[in-house]
Protein backbone atom coordinates (compact mmCIF):
# COMPACT_ATOMS: atom_id res chain seq x y z
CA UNK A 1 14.70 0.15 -4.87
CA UNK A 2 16.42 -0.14 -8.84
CA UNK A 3 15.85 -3.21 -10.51
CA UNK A 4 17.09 -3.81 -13.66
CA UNK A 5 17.11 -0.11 -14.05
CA UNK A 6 13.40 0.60 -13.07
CA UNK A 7 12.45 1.84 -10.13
CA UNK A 8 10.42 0.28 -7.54
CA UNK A 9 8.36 1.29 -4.30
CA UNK A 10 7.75 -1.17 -0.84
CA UNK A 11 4.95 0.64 1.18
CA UNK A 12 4.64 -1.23 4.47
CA UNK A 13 1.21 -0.26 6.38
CA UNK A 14 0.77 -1.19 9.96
CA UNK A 15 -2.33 -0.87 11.95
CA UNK A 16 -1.42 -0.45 15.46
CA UNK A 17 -4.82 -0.39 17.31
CA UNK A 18 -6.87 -2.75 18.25
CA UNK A 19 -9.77 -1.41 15.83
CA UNK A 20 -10.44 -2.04 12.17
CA UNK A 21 -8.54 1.22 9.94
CA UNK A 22 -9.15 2.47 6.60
CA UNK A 23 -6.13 4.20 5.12
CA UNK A 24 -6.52 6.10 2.35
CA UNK A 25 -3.14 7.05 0.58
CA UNK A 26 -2.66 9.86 -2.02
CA UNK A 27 -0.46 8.65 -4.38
CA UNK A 28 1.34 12.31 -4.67
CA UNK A 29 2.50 11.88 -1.29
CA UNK A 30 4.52 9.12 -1.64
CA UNK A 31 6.07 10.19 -5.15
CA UNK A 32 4.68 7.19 -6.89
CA UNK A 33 1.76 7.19 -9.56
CA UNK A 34 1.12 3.11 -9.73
CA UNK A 35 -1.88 2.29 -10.16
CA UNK A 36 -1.57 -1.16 -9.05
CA UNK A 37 0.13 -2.95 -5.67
CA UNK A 38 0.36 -6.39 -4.48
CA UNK A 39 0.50 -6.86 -0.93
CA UNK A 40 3.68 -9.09 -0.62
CA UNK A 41 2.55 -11.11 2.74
CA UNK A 42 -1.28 -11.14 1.92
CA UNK A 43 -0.61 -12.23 -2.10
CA UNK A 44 -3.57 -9.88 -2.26
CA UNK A 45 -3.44 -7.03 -5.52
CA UNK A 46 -5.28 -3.43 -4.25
CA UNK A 47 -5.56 -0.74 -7.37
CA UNK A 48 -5.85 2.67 -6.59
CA UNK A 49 -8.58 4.79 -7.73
CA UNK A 50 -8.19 8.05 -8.78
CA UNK A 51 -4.80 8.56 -7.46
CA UNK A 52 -5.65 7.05 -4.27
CA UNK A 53 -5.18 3.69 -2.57
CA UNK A 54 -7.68 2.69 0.00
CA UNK A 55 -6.62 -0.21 2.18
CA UNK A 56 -8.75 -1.54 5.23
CA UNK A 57 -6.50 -3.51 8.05
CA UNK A 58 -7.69 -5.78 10.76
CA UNK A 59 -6.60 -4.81 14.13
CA UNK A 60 -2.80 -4.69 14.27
CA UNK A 61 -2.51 -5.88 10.99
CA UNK A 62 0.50 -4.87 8.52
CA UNK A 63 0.93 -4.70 4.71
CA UNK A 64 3.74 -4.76 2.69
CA UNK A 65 3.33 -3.31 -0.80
């Protein structure tokens, strides 16, 4: 997504079992080096650590970043 000329990322996450899921999400993968995402449904800011974001979801949970 461009806004304003910058460039933006929406990660949407969804946990599709019925058990509790850590993700863990090299940021190399998805061609993005942010350090810091808010989950847009949540309200809820996760930072990534060391190039990695780490995001635990509740049984068929989702997360838009």
């Amino acid at each position: 997504m461009n806004k304003g000329g910058e460039d933006q990322h929406i990660l949407a996450i969804t946990n599709v079992t019925g058990k509790e899921c850590r993700i863990e999400i090299p940021m190399s993968d998805i061609g993005s080096f942010e350090s810091r995402w808010y989950d847009l449904v949540e309200r809820k800011a996760w930072s990534a650590e060391n190039q990695t974001l780490c995001i635990t979801q509740q049984p068929y949970d989702f997360t838009w970043l």
